[in-house]
C-alpha atoms as a PDB file:
ATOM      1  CA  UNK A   1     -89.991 -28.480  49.658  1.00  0.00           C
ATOM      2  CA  UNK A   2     -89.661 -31.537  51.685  1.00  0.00           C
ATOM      3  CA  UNK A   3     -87.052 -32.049  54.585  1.00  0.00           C
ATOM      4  CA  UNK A   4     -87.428 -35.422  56.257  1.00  0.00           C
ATOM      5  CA  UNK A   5     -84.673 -35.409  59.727  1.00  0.00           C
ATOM      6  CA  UNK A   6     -83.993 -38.881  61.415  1.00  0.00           C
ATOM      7  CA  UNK A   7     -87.647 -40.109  61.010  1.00  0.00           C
ATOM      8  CA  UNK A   8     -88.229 -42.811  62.925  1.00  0.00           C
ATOM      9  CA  UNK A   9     -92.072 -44.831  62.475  1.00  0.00           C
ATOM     10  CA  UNK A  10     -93.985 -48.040  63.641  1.00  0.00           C
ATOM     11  CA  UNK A  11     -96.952 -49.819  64.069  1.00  0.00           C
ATOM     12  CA  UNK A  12     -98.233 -50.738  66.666  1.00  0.00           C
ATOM     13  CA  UNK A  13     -94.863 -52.112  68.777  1.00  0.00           C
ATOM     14  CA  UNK A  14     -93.182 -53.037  65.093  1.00  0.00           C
ATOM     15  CA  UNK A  15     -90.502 -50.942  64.246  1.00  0.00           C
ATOM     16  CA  UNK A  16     -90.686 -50.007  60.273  1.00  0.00           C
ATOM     17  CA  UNK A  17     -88.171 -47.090  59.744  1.00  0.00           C
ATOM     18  CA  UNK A  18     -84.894 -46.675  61.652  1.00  0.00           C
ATOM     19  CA  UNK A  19     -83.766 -43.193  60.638  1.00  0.00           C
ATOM     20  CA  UNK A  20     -84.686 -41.636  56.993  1.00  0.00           C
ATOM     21  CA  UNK A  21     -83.260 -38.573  56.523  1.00  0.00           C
ATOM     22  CA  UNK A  22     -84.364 -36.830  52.896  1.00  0.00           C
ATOM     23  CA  UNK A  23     -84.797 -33.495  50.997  1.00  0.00           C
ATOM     24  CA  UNK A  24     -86.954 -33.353  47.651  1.00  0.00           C
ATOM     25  CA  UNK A  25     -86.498 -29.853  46.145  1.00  0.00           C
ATOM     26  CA  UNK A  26     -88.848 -28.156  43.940  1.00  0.00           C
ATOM     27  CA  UNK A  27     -88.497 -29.816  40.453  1.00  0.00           C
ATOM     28  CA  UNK A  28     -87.107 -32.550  41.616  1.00  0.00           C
ATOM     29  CA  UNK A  29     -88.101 -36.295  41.001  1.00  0.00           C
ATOM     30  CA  UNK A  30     -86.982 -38.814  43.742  1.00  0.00           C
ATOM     31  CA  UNK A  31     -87.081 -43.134  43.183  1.00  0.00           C
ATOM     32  CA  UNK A  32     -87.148 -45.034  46.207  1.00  0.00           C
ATOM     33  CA  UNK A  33     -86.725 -48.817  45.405  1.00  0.00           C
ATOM     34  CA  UNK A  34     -86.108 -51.802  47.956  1.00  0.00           C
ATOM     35  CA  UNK A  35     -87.939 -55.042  48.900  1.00  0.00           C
ATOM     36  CA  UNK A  36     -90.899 -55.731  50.187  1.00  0.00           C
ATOM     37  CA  UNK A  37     -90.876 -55.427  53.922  1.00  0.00           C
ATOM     38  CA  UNK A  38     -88.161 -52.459  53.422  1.00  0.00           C
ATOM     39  CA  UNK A  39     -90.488 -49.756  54.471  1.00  0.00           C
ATOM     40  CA  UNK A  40     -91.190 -48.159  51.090  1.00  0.00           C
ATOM     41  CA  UNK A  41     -95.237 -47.809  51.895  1.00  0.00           C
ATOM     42  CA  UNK A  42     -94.737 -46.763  55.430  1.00  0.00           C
ATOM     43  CA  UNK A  43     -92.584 -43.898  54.313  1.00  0.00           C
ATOM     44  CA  UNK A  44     -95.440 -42.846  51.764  1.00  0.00           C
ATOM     45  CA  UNK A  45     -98.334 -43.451  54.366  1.00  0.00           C
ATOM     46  CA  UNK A  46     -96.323 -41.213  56.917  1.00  0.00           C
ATOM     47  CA  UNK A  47     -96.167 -38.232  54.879  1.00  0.00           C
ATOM     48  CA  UNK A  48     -99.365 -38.311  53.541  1.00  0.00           C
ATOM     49  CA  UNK A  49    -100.706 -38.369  57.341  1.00  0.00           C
ATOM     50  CA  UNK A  50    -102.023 -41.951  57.513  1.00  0.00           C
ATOM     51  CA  UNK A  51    -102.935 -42.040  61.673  1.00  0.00           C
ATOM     52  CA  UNK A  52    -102.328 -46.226  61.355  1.00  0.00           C
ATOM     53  CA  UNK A  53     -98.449 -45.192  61.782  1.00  0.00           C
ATOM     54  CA  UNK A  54     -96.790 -43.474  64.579  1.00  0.00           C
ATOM     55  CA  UNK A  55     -93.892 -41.084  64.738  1.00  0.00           C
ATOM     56  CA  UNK A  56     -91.471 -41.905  67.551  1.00  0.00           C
ATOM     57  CA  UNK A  57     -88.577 -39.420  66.362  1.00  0.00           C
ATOM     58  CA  UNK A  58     -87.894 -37.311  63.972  1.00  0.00           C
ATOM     59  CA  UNK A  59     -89.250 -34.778  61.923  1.00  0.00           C
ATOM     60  CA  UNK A  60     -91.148 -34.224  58.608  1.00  0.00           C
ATOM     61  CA  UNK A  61     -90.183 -30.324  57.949  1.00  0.00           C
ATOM     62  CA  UNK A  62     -93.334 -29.793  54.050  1.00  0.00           C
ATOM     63  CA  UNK A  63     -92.607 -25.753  53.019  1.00  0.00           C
ATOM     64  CA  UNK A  64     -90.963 -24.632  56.305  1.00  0.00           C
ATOM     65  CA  UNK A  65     -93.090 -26.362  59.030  1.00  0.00           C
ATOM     66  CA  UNK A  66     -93.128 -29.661  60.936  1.00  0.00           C
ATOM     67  CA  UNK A  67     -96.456 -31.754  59.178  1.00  0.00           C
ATOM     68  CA  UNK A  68     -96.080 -34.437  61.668  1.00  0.00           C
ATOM     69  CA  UNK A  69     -99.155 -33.581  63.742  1.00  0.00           C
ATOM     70  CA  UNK A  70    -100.878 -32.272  60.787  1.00  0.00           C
ATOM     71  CA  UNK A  71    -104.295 -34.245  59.871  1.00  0.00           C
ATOM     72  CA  UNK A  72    -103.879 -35.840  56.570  1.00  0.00           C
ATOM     73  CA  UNK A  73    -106.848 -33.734  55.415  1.00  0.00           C
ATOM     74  CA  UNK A  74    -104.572 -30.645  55.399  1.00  0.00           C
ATOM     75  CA  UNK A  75    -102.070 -31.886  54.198  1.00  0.00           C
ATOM     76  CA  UNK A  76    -103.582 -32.766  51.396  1.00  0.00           C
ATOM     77  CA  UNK A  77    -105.199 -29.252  51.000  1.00  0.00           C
ATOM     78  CA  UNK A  78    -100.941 -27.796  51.312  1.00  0.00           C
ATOM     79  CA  UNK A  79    -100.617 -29.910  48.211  1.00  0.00           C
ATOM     80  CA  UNK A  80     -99.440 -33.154  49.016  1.00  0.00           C
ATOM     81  CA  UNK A  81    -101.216 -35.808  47.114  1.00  0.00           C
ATOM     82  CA  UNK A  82    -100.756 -39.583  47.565  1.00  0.00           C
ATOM     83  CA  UNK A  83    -101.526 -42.254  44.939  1.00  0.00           C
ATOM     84  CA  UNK A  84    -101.909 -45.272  46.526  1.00  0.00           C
ATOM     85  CA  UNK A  85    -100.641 -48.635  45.879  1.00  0.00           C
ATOM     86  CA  UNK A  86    -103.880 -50.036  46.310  1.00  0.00           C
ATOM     87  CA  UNK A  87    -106.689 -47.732  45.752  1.00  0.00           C
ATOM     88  CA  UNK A  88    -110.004 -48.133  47.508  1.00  0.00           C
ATOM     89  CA  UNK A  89    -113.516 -48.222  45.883  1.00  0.00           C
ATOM     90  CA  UNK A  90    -115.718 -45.306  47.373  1.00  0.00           C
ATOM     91  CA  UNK A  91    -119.615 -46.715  46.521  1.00  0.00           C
ATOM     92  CA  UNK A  92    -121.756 -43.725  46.566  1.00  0.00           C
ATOM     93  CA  UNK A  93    -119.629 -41.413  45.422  1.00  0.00           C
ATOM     94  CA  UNK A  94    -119.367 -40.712  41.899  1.00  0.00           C
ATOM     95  CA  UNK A  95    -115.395 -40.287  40.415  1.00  0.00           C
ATOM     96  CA  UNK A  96    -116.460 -37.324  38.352  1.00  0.00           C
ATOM     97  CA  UNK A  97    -117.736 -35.908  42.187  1.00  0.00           C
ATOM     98  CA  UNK A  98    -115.501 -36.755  44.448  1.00  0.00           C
ATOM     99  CA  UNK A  99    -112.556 -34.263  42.071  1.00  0.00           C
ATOM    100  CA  UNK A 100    -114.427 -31.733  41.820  1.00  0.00           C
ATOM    101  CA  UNK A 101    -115.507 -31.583  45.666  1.00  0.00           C
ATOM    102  CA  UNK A 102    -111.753 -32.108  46.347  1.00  0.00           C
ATOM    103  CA  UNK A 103    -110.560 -29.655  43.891  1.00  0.00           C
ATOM    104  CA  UNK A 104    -112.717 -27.010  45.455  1.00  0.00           C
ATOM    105  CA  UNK A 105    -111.793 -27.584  49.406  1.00  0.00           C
ATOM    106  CA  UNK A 106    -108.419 -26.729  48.074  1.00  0.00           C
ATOM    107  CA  UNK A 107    -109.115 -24.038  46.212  1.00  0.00           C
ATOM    108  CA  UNK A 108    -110.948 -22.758  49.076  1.00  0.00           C
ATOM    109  CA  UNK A 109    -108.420 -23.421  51.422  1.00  0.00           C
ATOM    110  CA  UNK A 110    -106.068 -21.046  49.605  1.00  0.00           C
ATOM    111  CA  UNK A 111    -108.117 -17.987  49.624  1.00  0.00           C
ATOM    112  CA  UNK A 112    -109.895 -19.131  45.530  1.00  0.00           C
ATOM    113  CA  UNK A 113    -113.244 -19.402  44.598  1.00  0.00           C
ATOM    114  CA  UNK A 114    -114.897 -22.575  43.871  1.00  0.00           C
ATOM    115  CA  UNK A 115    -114.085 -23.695  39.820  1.00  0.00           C
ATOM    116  CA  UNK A 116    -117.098 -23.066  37.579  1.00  0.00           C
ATOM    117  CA  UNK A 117    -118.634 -26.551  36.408  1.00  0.00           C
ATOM    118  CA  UNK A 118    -118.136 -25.221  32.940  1.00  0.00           C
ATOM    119  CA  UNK A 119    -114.587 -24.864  33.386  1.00  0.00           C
ATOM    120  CA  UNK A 120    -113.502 -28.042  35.713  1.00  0.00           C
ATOM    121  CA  UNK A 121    -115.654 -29.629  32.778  1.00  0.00           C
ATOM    122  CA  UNK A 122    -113.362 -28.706  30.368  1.00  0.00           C
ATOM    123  CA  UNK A 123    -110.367 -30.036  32.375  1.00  0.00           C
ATOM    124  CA  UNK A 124    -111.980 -33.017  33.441  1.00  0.00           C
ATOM    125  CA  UNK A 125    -112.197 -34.153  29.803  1.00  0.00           C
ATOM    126  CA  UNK A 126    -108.524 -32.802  28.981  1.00  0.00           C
ATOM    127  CA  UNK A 127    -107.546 -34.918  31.759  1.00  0.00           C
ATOM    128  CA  UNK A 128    -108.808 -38.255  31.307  1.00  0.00           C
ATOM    129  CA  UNK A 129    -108.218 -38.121  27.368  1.00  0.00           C
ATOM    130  CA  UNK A 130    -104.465 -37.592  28.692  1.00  0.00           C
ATOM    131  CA  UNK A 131    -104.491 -41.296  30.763  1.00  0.00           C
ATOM    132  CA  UNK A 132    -106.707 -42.681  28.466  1.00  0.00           C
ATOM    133  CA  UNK A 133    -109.753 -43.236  30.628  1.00  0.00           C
ATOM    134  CA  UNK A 134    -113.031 -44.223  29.326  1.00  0.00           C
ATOM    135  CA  UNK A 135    -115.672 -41.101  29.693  1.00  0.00           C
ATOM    136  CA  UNK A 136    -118.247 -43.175  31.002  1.00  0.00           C
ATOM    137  CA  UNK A 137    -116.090 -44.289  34.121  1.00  0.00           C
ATOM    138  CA  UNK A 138    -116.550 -40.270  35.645  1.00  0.00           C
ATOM    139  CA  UNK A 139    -120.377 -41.645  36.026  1.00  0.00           C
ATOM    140  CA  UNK A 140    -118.983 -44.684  38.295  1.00  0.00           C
ATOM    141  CA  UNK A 141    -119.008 -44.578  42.112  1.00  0.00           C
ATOM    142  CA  UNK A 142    -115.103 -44.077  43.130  1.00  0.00           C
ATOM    143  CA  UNK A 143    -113.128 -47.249  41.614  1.00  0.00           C
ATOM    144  CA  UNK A 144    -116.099 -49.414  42.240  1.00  0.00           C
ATOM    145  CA  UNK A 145    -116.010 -52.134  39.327  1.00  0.00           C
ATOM    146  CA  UNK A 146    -112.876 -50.509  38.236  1.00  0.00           C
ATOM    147  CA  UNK A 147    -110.039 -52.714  36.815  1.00  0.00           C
ATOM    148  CA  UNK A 148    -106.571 -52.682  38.465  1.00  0.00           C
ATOM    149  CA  UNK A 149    -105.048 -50.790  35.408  1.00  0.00           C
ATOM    150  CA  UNK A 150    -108.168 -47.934  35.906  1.00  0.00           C
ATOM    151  CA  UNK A 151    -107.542 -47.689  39.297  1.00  0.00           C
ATOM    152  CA  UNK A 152    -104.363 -46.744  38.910  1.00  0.00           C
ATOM    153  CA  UNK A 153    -104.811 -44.576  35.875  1.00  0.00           C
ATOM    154  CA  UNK A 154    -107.557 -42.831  37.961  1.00  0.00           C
ATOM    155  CA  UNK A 155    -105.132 -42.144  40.433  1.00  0.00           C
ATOM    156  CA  UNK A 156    -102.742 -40.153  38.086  1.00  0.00           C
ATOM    157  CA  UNK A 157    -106.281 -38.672  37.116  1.00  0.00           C
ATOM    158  CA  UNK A 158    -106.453 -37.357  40.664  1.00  0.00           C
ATOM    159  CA  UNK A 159    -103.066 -36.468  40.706  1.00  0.00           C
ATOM    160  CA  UNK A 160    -103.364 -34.047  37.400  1.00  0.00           C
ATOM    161  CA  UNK A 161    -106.798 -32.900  38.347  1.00  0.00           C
ATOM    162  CA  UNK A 162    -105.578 -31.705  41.936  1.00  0.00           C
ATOM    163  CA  UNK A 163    -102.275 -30.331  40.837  1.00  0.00           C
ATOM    164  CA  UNK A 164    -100.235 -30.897  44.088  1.00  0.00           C
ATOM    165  CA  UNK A 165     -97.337 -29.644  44.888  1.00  0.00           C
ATOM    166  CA  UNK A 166     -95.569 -33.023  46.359  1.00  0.00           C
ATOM    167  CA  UNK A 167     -97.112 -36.307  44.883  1.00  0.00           C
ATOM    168  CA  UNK A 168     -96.128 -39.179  46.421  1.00  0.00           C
ATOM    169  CA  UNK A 169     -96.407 -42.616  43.900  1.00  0.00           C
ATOM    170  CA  UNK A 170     -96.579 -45.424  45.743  1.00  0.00           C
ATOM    171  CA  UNK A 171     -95.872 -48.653  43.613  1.00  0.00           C
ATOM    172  CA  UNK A 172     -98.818 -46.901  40.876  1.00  0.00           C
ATOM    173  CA  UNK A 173     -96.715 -49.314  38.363  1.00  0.00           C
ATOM    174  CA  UNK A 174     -97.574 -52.405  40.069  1.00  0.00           C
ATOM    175  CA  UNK A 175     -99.738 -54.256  38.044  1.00  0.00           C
ATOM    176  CA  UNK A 176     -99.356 -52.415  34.779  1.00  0.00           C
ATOM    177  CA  UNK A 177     -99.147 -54.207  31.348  1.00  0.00           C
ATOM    178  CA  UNK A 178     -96.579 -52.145  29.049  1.00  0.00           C
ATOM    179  CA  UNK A 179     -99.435 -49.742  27.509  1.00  0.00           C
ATOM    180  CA  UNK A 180    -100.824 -49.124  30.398  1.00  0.00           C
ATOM    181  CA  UNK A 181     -97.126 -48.241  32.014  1.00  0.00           C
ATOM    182  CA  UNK A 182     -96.663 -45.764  29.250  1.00  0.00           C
ATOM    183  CA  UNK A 183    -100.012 -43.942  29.805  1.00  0.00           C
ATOM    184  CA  UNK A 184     -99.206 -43.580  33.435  1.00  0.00           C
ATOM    185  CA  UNK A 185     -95.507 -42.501  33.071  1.00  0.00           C
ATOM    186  CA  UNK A 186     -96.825 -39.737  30.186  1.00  0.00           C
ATOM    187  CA  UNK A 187     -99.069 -38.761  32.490  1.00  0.00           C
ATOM    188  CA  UNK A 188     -96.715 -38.533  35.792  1.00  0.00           C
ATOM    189  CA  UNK A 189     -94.472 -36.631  33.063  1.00  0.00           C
ATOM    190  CA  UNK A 190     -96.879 -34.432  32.061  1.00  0.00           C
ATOM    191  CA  UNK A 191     -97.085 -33.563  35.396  1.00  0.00           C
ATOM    192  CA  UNK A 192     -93.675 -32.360  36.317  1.00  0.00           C
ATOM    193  CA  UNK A 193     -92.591 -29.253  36.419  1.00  0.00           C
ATOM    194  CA  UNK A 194     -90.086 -26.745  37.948  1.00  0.00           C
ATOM    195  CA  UNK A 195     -92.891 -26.080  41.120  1.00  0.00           C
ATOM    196  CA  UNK A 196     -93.857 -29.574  42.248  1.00  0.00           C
ATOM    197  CA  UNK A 197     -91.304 -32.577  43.336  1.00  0.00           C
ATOM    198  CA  UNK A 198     -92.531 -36.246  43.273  1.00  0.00           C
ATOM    199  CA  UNK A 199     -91.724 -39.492  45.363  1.00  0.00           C
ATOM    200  CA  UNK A 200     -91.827 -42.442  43.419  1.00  0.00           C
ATOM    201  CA  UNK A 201     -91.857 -45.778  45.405  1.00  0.00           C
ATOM    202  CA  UNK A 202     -91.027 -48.446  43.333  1.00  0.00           C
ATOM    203  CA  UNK A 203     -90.321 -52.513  42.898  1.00  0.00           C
ATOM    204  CA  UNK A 204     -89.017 -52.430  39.015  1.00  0.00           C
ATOM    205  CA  UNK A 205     -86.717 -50.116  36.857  1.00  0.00           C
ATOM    206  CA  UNK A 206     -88.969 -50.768  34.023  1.00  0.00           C
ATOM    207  CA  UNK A 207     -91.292 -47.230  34.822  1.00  0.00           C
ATOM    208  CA  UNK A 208     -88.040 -45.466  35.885  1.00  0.00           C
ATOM    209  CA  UNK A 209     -86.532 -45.522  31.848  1.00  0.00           C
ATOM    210  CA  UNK A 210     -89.931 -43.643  31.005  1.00  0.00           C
ATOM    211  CA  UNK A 211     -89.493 -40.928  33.644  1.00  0.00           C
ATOM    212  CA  UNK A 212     -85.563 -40.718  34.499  1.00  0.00           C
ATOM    213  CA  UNK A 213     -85.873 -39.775  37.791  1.00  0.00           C
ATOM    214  CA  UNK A 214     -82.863 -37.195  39.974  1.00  0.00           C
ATOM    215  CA  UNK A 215     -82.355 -39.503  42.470  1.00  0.00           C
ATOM    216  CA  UNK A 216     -82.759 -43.269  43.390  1.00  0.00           C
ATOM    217  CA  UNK A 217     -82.589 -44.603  47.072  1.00  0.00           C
ATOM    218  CA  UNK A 218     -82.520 -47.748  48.153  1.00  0.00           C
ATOM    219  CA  UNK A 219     -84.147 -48.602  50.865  1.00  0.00           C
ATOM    220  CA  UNK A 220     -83.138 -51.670  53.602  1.00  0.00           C
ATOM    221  CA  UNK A 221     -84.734 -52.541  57.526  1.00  0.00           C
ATOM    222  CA  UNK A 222     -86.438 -48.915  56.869  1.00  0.00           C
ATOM    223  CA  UNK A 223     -83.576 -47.023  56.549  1.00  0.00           C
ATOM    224  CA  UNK A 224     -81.604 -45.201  52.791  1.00  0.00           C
ATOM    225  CA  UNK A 225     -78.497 -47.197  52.612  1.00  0.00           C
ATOM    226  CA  UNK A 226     -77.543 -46.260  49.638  1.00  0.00           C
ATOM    227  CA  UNK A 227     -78.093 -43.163  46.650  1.00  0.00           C
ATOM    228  CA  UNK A 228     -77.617 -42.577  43.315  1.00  0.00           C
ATOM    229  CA  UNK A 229     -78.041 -41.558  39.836  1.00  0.00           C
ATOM    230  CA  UNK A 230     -80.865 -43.627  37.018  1.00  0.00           C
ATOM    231  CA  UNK A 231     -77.051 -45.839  37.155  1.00  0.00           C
ATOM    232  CA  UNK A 232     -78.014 -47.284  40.610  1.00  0.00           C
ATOM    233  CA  UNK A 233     -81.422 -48.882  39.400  1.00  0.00           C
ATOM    234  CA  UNK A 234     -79.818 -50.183  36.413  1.00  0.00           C
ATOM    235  CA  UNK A 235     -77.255 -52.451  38.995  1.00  0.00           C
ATOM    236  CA  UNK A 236     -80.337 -53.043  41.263  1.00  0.00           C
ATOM    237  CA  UNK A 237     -82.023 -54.871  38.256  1.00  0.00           C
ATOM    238  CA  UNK A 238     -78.742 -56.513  37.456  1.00  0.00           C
ATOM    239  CA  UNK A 239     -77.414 -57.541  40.397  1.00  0.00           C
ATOM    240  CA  UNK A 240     -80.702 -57.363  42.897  1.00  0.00           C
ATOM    241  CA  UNK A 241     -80.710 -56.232  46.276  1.00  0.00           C
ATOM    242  CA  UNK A 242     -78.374 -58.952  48.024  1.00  0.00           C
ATOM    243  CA  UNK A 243     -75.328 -56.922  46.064  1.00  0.00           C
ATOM    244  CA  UNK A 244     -76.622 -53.895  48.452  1.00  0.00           C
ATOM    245  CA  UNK A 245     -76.602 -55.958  51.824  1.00  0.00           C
ATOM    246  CA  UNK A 246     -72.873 -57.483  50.331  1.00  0.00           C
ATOM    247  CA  UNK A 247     -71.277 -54.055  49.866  1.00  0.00           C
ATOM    248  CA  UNK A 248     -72.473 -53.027  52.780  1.00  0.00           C
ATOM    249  CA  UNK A 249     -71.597 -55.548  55.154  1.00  0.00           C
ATOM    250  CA  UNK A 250     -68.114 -55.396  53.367  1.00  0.00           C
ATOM    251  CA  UNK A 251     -67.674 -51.346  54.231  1.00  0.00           C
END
């Protein structure tokens, strides 16, 4: 689904990532943990098409074809999704809206009719039972007077309503007291399937023991230095991210 070759991205003259290479198959879930500063959010930004980061090599190869020139608008409408680590309030637009105007461009865009009200109704309710959202937050503007924990709750709202086919998570679990962490791991679970693959960037192993991810990377000076099994994270909350830098300076 996703083939990332040598990617190389900055900002402005900074130089974030030095060379990812990845591949996310269908069905797959993938954990990308380092410290701050590592280039964990540029990596999610750049897929999802943010234009604040530039690619200066490399490629990002989404379902056969090269996205990197691809407006973040379409990608979006191809099925990637990103949940950001610090959603933004929308004020004028009501959350209850802005799905179902976003559910319909990409229905549109793939040749489907617009959803009846009656029926994205139906699923809207379904939906927000599922992460535990209060009914009478659909009547809000976008996040606007939301707490942290709803923000990122509505996020995985978005995420289930839209029904991409590559979500990227970046840090969602930041912030989260232990109920809330459940409700968003159920729901991230609830979401996974054989068809869709997810990117998980994450600080903490705590959200990783609800969702046991395929794969974790770690990732140092924007590049994956090392791979592994749910085994790795385990020793990365252990031992911390200096036994990385020590193991590889001894190699």
């Amino acid at each position: 689904m996703l083939q990332i070759n040598d990617l190389h991205v900055s900002i402005g003259e900074t130089q974030i990532i030095n060379g990812i290479s990845l591949s996310i198959n269908s069905g797959e879930t993938h954990a990308v943990m380092g410290p701050n500063g590592s280039g964990k959010s540029t990596l999610a930004n750049v897929i999802a098409g943010n234009p604040n980061y530039s690619v200066t090599k490399g490629e990002i190869i989404y379902k056969g074809n090269n996205i990197v020139e691809m407006p973040p608008d379409e990608r979006s409408k191809e099925g990637v999704f990103l949940a950001f680590q610090y959603p933004v309030e929308i004020p004028g637009v009501k959350n209850r809206q802005f799905l179902k105007t976003a559910l319909d461009a990409k229905r549109v865009h793939s040749g489907q009719a617009e959803m009846p009200i009656r029926e994205f109704n139906k699923l809207y309710q379904e939906k927000i039972k599922l992460v535990g959202m209060k009914s009478e937050l659909s009547k809000r503007f976008v996040n606007d007077g939301f707490s942290g924990g709803e923000k990122k709750r509505n996020e995985i709202l978005q995420m289930l309503m839209l029904n991409p086919q590559l979500a990227i998570l970046d840090e969602t679990d930041s912030g989260l007291d232990i109920d809330a962490l459940k409700i968003v791991a159920n729901g991230i679970n609830e979401f996974r399937n054989k068809e869709n693959g997810i990117l998980l960037i994450t600080h903490y192993q705590r959200i990783l023991d609800y969702l046991s991810p395929d794969y974790i990377h770690v990732l140092l000076d924007g590049k994956i230095v090392k791979s592994g099994s749910i085994d790795l994270a385990n020793e990365l909350e252990e031992k911390g991210y200096s036994w990385v830098r020590e193991s590889l300076a001894s190699e």
